[in-house]
N, C-alpha and C. Protein backbone atom coordinates (compact mmCIF):
# COMPACT_ATOMS: atom_id res chain seq x y z
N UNK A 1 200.20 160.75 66.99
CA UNK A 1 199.11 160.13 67.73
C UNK A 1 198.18 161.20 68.28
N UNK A 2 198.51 162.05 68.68
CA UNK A 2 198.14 163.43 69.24
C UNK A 2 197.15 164.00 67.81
N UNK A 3 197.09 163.84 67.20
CA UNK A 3 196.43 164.50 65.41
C UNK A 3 195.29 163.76 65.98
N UNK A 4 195.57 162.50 65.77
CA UNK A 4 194.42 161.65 65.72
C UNK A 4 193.63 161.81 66.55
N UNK A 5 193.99 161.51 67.91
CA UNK A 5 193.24 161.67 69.18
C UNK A 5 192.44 163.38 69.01
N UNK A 6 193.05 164.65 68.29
CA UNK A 6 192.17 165.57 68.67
C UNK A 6 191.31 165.61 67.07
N UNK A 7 192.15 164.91 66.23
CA UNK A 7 191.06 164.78 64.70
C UNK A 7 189.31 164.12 65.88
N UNK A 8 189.75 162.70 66.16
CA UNK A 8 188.74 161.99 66.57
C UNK A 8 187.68 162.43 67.49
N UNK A 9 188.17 163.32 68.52
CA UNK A 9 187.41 164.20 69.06
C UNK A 9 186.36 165.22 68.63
N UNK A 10 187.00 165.95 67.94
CA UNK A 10 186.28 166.79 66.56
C UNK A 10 185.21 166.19 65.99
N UNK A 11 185.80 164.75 65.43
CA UNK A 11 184.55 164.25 65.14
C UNK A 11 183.48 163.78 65.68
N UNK A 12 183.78 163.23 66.69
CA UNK A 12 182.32 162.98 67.60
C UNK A 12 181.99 163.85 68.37
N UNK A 13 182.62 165.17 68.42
CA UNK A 13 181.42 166.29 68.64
C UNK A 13 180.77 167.04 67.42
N UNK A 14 181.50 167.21 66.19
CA UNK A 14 180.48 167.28 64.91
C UNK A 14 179.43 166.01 65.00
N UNK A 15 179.48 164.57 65.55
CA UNK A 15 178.48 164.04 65.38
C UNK A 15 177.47 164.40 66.46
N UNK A 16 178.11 164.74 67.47
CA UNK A 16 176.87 164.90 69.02
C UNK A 16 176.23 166.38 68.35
N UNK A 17 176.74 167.02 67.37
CA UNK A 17 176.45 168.45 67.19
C UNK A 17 174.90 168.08 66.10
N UNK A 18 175.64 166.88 65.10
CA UNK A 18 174.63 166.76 64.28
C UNK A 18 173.47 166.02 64.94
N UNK A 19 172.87 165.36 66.28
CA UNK A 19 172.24 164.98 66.37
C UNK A 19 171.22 165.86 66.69
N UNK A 20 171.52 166.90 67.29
CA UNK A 20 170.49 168.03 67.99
C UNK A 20 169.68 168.72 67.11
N UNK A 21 169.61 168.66 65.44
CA UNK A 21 169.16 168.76 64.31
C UNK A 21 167.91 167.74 63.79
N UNK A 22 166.40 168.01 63.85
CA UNK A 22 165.66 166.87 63.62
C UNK A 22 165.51 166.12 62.23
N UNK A 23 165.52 165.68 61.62
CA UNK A 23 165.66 165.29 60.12
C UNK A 23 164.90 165.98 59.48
N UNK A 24 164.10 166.82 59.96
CA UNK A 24 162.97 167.49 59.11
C UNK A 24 163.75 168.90 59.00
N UNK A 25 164.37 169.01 59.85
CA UNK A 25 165.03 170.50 60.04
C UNK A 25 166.30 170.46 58.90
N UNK A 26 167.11 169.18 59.12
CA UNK A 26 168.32 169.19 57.98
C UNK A 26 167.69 169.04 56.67
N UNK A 27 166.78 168.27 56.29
CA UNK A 27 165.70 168.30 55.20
C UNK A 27 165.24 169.38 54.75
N UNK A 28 164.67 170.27 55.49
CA UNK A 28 164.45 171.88 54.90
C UNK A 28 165.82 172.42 54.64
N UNK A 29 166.47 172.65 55.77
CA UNK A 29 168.23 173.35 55.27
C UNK A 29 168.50 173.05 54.16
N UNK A 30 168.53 171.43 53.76
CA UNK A 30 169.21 171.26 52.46
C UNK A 30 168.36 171.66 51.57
N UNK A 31 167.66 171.95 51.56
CA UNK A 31 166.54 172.11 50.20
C UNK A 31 166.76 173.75 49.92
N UNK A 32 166.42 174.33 51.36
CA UNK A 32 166.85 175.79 51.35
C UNK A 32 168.46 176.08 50.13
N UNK A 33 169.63 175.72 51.27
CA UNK A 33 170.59 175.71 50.60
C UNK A 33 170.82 175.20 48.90
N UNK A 34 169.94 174.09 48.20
CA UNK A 34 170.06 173.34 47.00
C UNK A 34 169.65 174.46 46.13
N UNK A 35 168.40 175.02 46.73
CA UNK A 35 167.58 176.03 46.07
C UNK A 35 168.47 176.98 45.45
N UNK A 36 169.37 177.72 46.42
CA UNK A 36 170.32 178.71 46.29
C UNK A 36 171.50 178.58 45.53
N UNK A 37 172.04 177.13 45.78
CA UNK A 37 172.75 176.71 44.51
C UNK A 37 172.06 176.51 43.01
N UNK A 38 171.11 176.30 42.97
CA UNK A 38 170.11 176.24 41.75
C UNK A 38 169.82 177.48 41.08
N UNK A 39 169.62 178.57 42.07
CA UNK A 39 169.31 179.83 41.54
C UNK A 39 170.80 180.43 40.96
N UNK A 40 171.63 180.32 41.47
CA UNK A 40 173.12 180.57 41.08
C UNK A 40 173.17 180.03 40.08
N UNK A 41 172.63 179.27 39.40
CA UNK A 41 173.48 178.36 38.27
C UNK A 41 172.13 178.99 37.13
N UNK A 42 171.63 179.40 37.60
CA UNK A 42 170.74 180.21 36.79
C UNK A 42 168.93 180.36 36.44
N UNK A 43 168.85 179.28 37.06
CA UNK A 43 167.21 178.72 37.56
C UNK A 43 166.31 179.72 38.40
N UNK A 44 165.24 179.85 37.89
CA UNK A 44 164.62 180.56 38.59
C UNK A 44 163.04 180.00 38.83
N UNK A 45 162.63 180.61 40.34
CA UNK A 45 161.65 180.18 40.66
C UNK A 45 160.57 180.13 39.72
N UNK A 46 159.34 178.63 39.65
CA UNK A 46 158.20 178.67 38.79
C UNK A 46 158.90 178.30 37.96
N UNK A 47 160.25 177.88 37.14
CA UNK A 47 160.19 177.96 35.39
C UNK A 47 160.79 176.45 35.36
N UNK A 48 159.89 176.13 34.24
CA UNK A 48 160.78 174.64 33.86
C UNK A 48 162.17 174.39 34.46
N UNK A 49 162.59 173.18 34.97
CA UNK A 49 163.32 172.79 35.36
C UNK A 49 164.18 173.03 36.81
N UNK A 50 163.60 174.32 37.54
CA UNK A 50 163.85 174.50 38.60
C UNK A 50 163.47 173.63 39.75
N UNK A 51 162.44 172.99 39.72
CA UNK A 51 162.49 171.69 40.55
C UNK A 51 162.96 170.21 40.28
N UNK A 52 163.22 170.02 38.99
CA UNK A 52 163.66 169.16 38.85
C UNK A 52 165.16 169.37 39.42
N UNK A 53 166.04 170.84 39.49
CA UNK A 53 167.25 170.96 39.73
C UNK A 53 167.51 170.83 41.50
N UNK A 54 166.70 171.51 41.96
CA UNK A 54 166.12 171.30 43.29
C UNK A 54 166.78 169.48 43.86
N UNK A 55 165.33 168.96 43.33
CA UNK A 55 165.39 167.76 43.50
C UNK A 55 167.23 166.72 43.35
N UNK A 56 167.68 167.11 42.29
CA UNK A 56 168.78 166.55 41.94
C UNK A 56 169.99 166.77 42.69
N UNK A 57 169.85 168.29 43.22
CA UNK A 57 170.78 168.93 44.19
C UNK A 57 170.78 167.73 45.00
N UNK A 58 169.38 167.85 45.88
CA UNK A 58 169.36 167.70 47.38
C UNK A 58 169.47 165.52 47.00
N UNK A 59 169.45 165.09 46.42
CA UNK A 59 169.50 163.64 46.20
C UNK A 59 171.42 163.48 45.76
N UNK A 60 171.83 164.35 45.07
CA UNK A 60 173.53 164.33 45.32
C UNK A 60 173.78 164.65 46.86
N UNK A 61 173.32 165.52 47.33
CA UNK A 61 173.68 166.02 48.82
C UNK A 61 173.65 164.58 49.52
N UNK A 62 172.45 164.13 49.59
CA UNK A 62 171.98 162.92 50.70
C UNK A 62 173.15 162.11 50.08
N UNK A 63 173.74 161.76 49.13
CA UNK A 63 174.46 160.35 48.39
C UNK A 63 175.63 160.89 49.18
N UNK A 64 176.31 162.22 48.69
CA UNK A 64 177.82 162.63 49.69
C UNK A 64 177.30 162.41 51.14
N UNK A 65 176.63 162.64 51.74
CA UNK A 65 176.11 162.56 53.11
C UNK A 65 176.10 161.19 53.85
N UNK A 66 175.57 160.55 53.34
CA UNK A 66 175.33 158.97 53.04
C UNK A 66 177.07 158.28 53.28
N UNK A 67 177.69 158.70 51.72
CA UNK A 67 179.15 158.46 51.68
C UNK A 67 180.07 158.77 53.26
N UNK A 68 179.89 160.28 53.63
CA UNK A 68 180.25 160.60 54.51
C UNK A 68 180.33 160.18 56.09
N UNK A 69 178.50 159.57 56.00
CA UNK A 69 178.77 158.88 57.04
C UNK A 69 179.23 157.33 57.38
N UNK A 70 179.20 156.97 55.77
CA UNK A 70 179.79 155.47 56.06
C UNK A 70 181.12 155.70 56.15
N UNK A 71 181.66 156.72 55.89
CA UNK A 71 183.45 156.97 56.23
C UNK A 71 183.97 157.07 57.40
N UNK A 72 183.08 158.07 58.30
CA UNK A 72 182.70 157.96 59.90
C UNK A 72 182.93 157.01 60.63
N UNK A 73 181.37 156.37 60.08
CA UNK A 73 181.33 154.97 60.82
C UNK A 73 182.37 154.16 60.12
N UNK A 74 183.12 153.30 59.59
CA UNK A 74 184.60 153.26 59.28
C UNK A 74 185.71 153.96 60.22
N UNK A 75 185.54 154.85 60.15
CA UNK A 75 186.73 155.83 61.29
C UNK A 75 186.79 155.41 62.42
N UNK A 76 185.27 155.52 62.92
CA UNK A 76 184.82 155.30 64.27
C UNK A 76 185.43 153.51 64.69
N UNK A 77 184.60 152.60 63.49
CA UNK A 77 184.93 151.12 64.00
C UNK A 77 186.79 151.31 64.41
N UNK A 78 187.73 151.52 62.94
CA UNK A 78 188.67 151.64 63.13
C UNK A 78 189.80 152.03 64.73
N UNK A 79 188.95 153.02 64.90
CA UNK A 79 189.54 153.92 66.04
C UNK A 79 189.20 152.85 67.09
N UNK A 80 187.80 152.68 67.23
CA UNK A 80 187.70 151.09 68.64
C UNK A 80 188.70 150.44 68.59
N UNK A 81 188.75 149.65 67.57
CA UNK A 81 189.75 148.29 67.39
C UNK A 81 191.19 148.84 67.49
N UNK A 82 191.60 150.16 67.49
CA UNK A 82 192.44 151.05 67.86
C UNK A 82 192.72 150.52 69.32
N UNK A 83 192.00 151.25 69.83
CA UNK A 83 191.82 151.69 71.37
C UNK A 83 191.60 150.35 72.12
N UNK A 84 190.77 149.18 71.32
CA UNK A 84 190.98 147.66 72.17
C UNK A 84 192.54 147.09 71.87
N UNK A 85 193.05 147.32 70.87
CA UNK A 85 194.59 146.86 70.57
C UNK A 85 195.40 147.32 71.77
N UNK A 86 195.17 148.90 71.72
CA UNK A 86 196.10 149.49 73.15
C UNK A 86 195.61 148.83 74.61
N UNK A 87 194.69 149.06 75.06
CA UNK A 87 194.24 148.57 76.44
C UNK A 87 194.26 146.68 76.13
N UNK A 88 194.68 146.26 75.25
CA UNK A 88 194.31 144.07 75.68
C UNK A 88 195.78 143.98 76.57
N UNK A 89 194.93 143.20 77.30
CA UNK A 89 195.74 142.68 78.62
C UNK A 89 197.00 141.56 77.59
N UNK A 90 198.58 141.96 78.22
CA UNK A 90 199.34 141.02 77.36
C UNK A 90 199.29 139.69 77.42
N UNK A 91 199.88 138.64 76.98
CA UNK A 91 199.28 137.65 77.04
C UNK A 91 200.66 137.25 78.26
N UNK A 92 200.27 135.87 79.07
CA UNK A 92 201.22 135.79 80.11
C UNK A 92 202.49 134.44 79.38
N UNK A 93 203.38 135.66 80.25
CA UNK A 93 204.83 135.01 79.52
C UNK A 93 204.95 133.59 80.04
N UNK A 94 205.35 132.61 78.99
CA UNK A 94 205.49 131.17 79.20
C UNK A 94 206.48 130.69 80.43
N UNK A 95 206.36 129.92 81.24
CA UNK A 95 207.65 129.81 82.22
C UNK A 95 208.57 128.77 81.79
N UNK A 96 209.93 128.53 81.53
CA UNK A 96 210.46 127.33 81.44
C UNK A 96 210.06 125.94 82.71
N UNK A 97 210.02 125.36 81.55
CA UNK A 97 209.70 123.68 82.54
C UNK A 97 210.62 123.88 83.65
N UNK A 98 209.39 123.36 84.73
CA UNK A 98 210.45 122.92 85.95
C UNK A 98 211.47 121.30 85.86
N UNK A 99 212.40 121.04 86.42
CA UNK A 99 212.89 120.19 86.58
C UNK A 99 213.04 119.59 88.04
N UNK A 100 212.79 118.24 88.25
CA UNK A 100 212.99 117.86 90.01
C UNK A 100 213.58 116.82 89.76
N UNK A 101 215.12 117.16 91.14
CA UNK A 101 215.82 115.93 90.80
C UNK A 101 215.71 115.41 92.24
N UNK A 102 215.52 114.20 92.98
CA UNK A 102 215.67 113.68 94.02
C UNK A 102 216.14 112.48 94.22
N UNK A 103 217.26 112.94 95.49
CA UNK A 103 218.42 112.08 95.71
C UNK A 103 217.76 111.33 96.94
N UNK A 104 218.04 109.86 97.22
CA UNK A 104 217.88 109.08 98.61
C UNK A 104 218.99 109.49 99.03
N UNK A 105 219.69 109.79 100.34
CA UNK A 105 220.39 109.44 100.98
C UNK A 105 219.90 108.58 102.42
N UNK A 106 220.57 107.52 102.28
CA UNK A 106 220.44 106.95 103.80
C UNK A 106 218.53 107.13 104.02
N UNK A 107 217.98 106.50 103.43
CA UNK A 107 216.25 106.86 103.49
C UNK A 107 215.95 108.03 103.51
N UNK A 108 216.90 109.12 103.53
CA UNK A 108 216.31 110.85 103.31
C UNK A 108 215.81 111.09 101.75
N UNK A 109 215.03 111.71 101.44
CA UNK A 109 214.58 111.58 100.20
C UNK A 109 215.22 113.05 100.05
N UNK A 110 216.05 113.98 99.18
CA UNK A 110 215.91 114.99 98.99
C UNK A 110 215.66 115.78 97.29
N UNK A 111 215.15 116.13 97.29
CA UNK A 111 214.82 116.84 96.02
C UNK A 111 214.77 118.22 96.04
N UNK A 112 215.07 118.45 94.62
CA UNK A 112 215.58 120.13 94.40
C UNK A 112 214.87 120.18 92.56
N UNK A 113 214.40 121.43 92.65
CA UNK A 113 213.64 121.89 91.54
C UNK A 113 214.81 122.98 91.41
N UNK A 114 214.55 122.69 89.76
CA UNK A 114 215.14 123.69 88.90
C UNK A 114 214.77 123.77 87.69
């Protein structure tokens, strides 16, 4: 339980981490970075097909990214419905029926529950 609780943590500070990033800023990074994988694979700037490789990089990136965060969000719902399972109030234990028996004596009425 202890994994989980510090896995889950981890992750929502990689997410509070990823918010401080403006989309235009992770948008250049990845393009930066795609570029560099592109040039590695043998592409070079200006020549046929280097932007088309560009392009293809950074549109696989966004799809794993995409994937990634619907796994998240999955994790995340999961982990709530987690955490509401532990904290629900139990439900209240049934009482056996009462029983009342009452006796006259002599005009005394007496009765006793059980």
């Amino acid at each position: 339980m202890r994994e989980k609780t510090t896995a889950s943590a981890a992750l929502i500070f990689a997410l509070a981490l990823t918010g401080c990033q403006s989309a235009a800023e992770r948008q250049q990074e990845m393009i930066v970075k795609q570029s560099q994988n592109c040039e590695q694979m043998g592409y070079k700037r200006g020549q046929p097909g280097y932007a088309d490789c560009i392009r293809s990089m950074v549109l696989m990136q966004q799809q794993l990214d995409d994937q990634r965060s619907q796994r998240v969000a999955e994790g995340l719902q999961q982990m709530g419905q987690s955490l509401q399972s532990i904290n629900a109030t139990p439900s209240p234990t049934p009482s056996p029926p009462m029983h009342t028996q009452c006796m006259n004596h002599a005009g005394i009425i007496d009765c006793n529950s059980f």
